[in-house]
PDB file of N, CA and C in Angstrom:
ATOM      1  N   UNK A   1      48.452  -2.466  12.563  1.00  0.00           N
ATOM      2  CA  UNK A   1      47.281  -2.718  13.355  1.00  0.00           C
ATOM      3  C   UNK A   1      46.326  -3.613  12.562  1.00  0.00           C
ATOM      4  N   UNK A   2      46.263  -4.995  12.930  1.00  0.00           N
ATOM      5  CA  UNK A   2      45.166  -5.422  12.246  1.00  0.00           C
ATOM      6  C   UNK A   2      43.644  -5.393  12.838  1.00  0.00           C
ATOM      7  N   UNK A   3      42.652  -5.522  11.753  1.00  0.00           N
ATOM      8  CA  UNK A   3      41.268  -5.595  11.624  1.00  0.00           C
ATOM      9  C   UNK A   3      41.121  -6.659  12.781  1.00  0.00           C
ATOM     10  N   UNK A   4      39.793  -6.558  13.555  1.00  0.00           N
ATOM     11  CA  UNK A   4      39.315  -7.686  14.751  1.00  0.00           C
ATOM     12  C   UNK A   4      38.323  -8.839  13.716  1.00  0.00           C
ATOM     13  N   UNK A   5      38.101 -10.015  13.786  1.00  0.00           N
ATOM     14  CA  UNK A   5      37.395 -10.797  12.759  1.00  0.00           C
ATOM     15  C   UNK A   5      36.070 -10.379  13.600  1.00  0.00           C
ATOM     16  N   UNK A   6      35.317 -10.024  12.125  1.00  0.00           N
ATOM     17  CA  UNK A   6      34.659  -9.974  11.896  1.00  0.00           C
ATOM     18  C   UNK A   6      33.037 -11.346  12.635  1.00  0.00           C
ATOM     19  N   UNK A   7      32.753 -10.942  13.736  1.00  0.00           N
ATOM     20  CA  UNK A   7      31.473 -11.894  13.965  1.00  0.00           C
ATOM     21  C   UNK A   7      30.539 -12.495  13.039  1.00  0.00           C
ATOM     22  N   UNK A   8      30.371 -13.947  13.644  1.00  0.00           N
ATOM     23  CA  UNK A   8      29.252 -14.196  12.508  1.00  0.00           C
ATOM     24  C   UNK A   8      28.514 -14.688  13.528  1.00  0.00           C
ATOM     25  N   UNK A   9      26.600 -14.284  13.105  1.00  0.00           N
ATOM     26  CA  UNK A   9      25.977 -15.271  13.665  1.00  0.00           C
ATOM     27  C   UNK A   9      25.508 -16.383  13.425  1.00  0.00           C
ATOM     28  N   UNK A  10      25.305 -17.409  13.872  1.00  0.00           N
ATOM     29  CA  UNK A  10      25.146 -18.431  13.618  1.00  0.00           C
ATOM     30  C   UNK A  10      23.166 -18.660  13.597  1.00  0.00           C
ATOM     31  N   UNK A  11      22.761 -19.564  12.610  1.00  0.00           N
ATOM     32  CA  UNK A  11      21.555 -19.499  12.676  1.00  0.00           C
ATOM     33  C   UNK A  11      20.871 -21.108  12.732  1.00  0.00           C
ATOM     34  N   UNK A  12      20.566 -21.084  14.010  1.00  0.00           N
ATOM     35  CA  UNK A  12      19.761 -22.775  14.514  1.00  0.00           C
ATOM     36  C   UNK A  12      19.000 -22.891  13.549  1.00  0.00           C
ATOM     37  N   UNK A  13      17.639 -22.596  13.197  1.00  0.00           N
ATOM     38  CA  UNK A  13      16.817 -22.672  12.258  1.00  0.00           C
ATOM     39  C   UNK A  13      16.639 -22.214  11.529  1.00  0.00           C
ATOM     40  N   UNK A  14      17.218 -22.388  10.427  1.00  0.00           N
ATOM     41  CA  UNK A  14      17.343 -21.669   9.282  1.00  0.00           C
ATOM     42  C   UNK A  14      16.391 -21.130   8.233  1.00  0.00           C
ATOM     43  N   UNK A  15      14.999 -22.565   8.608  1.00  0.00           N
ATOM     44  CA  UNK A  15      13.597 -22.628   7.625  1.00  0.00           C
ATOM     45  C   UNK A  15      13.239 -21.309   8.114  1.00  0.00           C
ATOM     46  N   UNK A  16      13.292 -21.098   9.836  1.00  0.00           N
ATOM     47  CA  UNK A  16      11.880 -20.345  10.461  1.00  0.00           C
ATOM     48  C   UNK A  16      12.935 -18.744   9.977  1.00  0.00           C
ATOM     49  N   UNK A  17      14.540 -18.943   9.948  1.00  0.00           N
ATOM     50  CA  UNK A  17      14.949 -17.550   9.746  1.00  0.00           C
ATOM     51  C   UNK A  17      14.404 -16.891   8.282  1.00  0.00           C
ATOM     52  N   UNK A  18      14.736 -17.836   6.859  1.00  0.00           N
ATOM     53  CA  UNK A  18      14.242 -17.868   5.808  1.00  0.00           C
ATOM     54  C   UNK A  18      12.190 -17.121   5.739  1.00  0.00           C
ATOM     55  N   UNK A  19      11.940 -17.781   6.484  1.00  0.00           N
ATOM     56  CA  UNK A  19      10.196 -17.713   6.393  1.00  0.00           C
ATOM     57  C   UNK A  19      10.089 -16.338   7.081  1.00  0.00           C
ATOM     58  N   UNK A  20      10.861 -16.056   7.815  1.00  0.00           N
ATOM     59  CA  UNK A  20      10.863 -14.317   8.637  1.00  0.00           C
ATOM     60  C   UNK A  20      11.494 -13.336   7.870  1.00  0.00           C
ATOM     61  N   UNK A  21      12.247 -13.417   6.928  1.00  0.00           N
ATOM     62  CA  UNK A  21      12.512 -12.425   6.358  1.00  0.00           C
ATOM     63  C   UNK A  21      11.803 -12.379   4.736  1.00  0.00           C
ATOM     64  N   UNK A  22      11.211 -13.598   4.326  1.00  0.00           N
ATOM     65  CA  UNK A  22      10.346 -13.282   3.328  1.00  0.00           C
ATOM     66  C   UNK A  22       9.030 -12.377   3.752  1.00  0.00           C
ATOM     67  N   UNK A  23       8.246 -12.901   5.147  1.00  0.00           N
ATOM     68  CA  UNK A  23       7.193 -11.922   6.068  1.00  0.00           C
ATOM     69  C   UNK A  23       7.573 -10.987   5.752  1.00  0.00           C
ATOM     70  N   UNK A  24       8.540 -10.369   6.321  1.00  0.00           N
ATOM     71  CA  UNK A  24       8.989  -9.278   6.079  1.00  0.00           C
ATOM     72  C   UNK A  24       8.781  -8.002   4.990  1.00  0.00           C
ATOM     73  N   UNK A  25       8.936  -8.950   3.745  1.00  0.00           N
ATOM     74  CA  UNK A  25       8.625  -7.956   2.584  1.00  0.00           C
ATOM     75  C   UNK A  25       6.958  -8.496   2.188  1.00  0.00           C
ATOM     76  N   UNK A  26       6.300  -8.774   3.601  1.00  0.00           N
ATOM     77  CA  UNK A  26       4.775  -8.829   3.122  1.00  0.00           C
ATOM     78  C   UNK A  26       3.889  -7.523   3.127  1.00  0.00           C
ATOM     79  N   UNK A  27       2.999  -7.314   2.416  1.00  0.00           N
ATOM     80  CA  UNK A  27       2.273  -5.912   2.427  1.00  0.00           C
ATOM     81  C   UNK A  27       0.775  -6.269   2.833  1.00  0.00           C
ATOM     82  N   UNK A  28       0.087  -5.510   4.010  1.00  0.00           N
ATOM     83  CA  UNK A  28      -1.423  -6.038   4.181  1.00  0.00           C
ATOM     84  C   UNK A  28      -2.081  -4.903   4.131  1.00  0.00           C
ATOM     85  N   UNK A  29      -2.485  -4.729   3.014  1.00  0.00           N
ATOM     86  CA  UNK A  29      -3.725  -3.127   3.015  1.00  0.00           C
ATOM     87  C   UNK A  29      -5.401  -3.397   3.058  1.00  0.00           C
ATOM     88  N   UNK A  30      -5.675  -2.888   3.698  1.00  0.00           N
ATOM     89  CA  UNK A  30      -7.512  -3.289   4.049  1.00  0.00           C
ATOM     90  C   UNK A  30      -8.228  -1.962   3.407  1.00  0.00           C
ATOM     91  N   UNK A  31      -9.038  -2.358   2.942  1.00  0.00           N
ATOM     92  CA  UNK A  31      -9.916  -1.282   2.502  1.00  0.00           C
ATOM     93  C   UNK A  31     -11.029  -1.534   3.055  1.00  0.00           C
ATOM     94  N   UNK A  32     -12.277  -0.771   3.059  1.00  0.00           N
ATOM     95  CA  UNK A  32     -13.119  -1.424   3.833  1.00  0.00           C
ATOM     96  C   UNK A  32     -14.282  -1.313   2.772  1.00  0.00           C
ATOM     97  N   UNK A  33     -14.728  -2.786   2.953  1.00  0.00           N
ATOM     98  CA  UNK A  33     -15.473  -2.532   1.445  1.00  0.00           C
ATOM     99  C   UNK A  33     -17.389  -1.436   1.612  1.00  0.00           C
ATOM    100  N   UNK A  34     -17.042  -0.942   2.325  1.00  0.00           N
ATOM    101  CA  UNK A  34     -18.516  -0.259   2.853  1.00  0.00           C
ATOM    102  C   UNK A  34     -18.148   1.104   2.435  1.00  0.00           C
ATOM    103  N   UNK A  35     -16.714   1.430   2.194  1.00  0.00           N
ATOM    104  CA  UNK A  35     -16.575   2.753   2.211  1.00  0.00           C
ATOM    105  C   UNK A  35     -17.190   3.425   0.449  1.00  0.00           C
ATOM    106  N   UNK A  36     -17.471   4.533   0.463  1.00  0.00           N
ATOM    107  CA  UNK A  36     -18.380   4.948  -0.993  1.00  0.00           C
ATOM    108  C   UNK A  36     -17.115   5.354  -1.485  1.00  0.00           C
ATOM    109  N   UNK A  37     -16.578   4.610  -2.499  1.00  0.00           N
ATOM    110  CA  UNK A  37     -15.810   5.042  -3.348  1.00  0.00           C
ATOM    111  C   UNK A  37     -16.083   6.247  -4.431  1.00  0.00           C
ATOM    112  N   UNK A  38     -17.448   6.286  -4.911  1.00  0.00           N
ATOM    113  CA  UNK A  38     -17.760   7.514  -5.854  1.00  0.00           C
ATOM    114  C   UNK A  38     -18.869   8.370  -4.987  1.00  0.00           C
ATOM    115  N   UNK A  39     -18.792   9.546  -5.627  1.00  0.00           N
ATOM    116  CA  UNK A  39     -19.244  10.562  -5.241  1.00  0.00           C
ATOM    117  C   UNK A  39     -20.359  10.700  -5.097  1.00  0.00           C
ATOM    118  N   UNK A  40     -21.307  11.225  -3.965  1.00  0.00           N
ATOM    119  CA  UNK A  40     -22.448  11.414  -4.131  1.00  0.00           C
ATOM    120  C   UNK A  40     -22.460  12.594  -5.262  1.00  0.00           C
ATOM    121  N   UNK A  41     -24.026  13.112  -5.995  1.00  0.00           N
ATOM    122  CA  UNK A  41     -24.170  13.512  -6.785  1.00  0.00           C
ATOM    123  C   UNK A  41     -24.457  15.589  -5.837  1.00  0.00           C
ATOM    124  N   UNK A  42     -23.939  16.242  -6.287  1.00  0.00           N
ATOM    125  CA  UNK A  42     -24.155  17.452  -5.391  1.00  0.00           C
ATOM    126  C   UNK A  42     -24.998  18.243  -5.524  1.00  0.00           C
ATOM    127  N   UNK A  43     -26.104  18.076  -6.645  1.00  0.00           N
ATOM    128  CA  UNK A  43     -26.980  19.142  -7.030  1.00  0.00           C
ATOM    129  C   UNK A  43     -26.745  20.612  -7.618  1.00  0.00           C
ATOM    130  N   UNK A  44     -25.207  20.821  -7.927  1.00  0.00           N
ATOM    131  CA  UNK A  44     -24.552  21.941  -8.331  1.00  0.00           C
ATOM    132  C   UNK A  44     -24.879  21.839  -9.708  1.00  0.00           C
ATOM    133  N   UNK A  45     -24.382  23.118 -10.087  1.00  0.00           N
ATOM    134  CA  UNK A  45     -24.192  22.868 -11.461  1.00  0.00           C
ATOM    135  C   UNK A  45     -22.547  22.963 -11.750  1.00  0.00           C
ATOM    136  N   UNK A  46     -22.379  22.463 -12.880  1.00  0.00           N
ATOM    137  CA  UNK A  46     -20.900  22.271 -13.131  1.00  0.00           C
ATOM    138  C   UNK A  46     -20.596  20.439 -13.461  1.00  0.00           C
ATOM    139  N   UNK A  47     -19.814  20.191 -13.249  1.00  0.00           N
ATOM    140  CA  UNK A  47     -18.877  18.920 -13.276  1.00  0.00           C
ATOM    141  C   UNK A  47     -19.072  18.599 -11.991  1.00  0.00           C
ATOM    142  N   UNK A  48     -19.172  16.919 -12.080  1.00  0.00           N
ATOM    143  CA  UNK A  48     -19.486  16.640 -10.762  1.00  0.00           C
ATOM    144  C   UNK A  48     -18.334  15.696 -10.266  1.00  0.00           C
ATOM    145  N   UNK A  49     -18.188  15.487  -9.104  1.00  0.00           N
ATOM    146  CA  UNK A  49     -16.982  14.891  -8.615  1.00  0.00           C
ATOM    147  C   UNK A  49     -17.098  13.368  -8.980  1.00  0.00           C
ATOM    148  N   UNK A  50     -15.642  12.537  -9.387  1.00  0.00           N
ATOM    149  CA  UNK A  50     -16.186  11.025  -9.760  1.00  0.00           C
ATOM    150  C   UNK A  50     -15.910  10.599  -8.660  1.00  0.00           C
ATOM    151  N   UNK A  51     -15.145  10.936  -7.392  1.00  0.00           N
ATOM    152  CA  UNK A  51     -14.593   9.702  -6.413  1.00  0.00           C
ATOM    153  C   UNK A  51     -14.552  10.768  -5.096  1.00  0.00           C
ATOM    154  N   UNK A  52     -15.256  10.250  -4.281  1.00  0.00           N
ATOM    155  CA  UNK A  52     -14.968  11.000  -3.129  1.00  0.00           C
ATOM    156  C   UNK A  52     -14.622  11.254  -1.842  1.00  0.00           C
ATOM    157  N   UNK A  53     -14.175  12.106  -1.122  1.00  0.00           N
ATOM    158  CA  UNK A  53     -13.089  12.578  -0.168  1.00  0.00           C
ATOM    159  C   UNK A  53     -12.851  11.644   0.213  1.00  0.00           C
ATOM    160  N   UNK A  54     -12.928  10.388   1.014  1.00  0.00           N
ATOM    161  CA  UNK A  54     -12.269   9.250   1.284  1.00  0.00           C
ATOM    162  C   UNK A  54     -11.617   8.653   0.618  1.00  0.00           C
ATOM    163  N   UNK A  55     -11.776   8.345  -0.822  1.00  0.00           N
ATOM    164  CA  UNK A  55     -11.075   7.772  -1.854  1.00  0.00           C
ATOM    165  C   UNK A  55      -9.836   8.555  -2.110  1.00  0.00           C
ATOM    166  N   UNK A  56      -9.922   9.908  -2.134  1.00  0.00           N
ATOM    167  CA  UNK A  56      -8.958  10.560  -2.857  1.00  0.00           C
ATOM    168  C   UNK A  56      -7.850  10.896  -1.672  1.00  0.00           C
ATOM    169  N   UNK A  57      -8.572  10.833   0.093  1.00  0.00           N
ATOM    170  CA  UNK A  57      -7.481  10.763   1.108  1.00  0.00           C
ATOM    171  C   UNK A  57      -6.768   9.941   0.882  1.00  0.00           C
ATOM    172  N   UNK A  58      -7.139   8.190   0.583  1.00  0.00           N
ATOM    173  CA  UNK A  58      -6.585   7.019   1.102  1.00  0.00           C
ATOM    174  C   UNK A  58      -5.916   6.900  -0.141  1.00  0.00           C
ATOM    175  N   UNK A  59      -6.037   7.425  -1.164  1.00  0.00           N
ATOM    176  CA  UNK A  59      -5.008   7.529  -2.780  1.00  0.00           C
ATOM    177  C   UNK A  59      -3.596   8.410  -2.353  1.00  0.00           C
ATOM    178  N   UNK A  60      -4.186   9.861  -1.735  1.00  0.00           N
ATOM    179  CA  UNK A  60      -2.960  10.734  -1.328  1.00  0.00           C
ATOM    180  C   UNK A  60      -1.948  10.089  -0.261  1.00  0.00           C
ATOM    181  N   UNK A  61      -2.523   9.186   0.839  1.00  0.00           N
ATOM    182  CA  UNK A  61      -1.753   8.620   2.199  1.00  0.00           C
ATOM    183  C   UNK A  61      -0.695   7.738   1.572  1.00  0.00           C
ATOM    184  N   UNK A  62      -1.385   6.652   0.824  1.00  0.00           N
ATOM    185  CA  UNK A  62      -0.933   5.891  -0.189  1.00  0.00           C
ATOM    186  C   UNK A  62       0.151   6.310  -0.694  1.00  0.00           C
ATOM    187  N   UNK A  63       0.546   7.674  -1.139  1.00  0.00           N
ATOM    188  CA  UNK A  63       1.469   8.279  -2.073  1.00  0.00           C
ATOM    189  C   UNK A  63       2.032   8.684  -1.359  1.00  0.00           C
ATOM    190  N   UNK A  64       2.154   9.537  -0.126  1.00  0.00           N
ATOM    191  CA  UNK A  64       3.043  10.474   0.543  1.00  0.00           C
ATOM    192  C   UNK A  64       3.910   8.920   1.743  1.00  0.00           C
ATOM    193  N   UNK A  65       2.596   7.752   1.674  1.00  0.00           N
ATOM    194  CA  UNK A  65       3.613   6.592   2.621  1.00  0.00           C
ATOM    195  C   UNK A  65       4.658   5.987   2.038  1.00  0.00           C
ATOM    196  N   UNK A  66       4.428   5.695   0.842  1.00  0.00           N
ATOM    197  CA  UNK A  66       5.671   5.131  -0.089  1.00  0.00           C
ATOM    198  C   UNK A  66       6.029   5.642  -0.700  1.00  0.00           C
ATOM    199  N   UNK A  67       6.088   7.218  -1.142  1.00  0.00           N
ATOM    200  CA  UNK A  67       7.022   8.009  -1.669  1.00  0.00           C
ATOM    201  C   UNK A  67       6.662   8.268  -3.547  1.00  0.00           C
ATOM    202  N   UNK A  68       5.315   7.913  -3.625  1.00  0.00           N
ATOM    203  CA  UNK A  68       5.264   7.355  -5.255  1.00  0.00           C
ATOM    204  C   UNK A  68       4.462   8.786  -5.525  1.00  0.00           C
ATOM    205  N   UNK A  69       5.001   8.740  -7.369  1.00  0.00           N
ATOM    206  CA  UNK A  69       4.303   9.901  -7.934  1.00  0.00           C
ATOM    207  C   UNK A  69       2.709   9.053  -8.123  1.00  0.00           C
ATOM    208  N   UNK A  70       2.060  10.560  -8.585  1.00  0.00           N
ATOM    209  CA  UNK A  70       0.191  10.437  -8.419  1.00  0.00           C
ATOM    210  C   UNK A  70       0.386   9.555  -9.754  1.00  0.00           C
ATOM    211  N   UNK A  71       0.579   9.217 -10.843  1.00  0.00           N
ATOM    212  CA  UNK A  71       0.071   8.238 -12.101  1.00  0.00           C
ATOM    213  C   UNK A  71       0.820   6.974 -11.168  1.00  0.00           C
ATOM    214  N   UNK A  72       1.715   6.541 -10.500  1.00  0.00           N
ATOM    215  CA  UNK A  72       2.028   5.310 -10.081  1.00  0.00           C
ATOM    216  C   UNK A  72       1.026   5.111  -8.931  1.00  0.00           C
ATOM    217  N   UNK A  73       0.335   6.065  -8.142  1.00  0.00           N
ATOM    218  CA  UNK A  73      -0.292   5.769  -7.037  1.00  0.00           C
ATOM    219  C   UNK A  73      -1.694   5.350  -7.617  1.00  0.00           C
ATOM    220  N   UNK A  74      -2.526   6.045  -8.595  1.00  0.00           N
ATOM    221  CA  UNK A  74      -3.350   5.626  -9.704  1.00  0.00           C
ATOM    222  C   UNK A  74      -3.394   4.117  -9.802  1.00  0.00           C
ATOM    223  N   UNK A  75      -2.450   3.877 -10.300  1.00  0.00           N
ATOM    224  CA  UNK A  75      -1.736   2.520 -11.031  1.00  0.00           C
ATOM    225  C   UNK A  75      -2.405   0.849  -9.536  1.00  0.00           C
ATOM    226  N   UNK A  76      -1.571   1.831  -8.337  1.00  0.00           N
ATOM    227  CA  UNK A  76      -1.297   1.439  -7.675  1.00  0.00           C
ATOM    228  C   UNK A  76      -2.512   0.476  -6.876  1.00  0.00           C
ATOM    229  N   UNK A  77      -2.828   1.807  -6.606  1.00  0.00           N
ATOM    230  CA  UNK A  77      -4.213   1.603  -6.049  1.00  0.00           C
ATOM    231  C   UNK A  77      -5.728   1.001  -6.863  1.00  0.00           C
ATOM    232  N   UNK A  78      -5.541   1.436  -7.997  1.00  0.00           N
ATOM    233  CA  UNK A  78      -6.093   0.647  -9.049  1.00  0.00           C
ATOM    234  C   UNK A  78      -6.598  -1.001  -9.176  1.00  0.00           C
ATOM    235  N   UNK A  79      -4.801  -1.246  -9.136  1.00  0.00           N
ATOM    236  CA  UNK A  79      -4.083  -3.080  -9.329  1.00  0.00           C
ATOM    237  C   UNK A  79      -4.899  -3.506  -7.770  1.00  0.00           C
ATOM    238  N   UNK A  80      -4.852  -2.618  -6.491  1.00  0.00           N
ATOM    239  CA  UNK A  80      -4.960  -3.349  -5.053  1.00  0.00           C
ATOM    240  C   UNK A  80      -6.756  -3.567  -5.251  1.00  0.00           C
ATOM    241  N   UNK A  81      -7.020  -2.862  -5.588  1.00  0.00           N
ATOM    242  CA  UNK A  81      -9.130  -2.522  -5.756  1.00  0.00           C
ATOM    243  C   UNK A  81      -9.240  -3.952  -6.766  1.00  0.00           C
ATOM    244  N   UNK A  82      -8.213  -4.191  -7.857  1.00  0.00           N
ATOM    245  CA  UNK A  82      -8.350  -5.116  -8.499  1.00  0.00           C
ATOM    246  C   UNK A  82      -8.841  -6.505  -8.040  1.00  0.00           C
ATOM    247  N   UNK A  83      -7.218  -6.328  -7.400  1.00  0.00           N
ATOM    248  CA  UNK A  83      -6.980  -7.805  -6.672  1.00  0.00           C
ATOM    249  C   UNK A  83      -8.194  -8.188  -5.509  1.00  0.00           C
ATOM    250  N   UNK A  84      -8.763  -7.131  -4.594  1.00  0.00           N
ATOM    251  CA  UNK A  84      -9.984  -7.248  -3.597  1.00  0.00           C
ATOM    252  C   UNK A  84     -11.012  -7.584  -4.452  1.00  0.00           C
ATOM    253  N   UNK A  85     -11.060  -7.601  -5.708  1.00  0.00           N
ATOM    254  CA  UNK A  85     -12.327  -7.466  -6.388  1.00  0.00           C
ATOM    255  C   UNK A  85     -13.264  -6.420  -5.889  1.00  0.00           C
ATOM    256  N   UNK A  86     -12.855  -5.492  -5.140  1.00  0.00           N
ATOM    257  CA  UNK A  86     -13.590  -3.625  -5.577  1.00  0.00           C
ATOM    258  C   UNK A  86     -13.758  -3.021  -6.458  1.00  0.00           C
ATOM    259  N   UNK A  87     -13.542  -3.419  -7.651  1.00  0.00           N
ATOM    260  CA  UNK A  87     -13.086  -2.854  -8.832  1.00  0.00           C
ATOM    261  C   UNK A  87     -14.698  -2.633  -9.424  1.00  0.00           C
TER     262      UNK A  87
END
């Protein structure tokens, strides 16, 4: 019994196929630069929080969306605040 050959597709434009699969591995993350990255101050006593609940959601989403441990999500999120100049 032989194998059926194998299809190929054929590709008209090759630039626009090329330019669609580089898109592809593009990444667009927005932060919004209004959001309070550090903590308001709480009037407690104790240790006070450095970064707060929004920061530390959009750090955790970050980690549980791409699968990364918390020092790479750190890292991660860090390098992106960089690059926005949020830093």
């Amino acid at each position: 019994m032989s194998k059926p050959a194998p299809t190929r597709c054929r590709t008209l434009n090759g630039s626009s196929y090329y330019a669609s699969l580089r898109e592809r591995g593009s990444l667009t993350v927005w932060f919004d630069p209004g959001m309070a990255w550090h903590a308001a101050p709480s009037g407690k006593q104790g240790r006070q929080q450095t970064f707060s609940d929004a920061a530390i959601q959009a750090c955790l989403t970050i980690k549980v969306l791409f699968g990364l441990p918390l020092r790479q999500t750190t890292g991660f999120v860090a390098s992106l605040l960089k690059l926005m100049g949020l830093d």
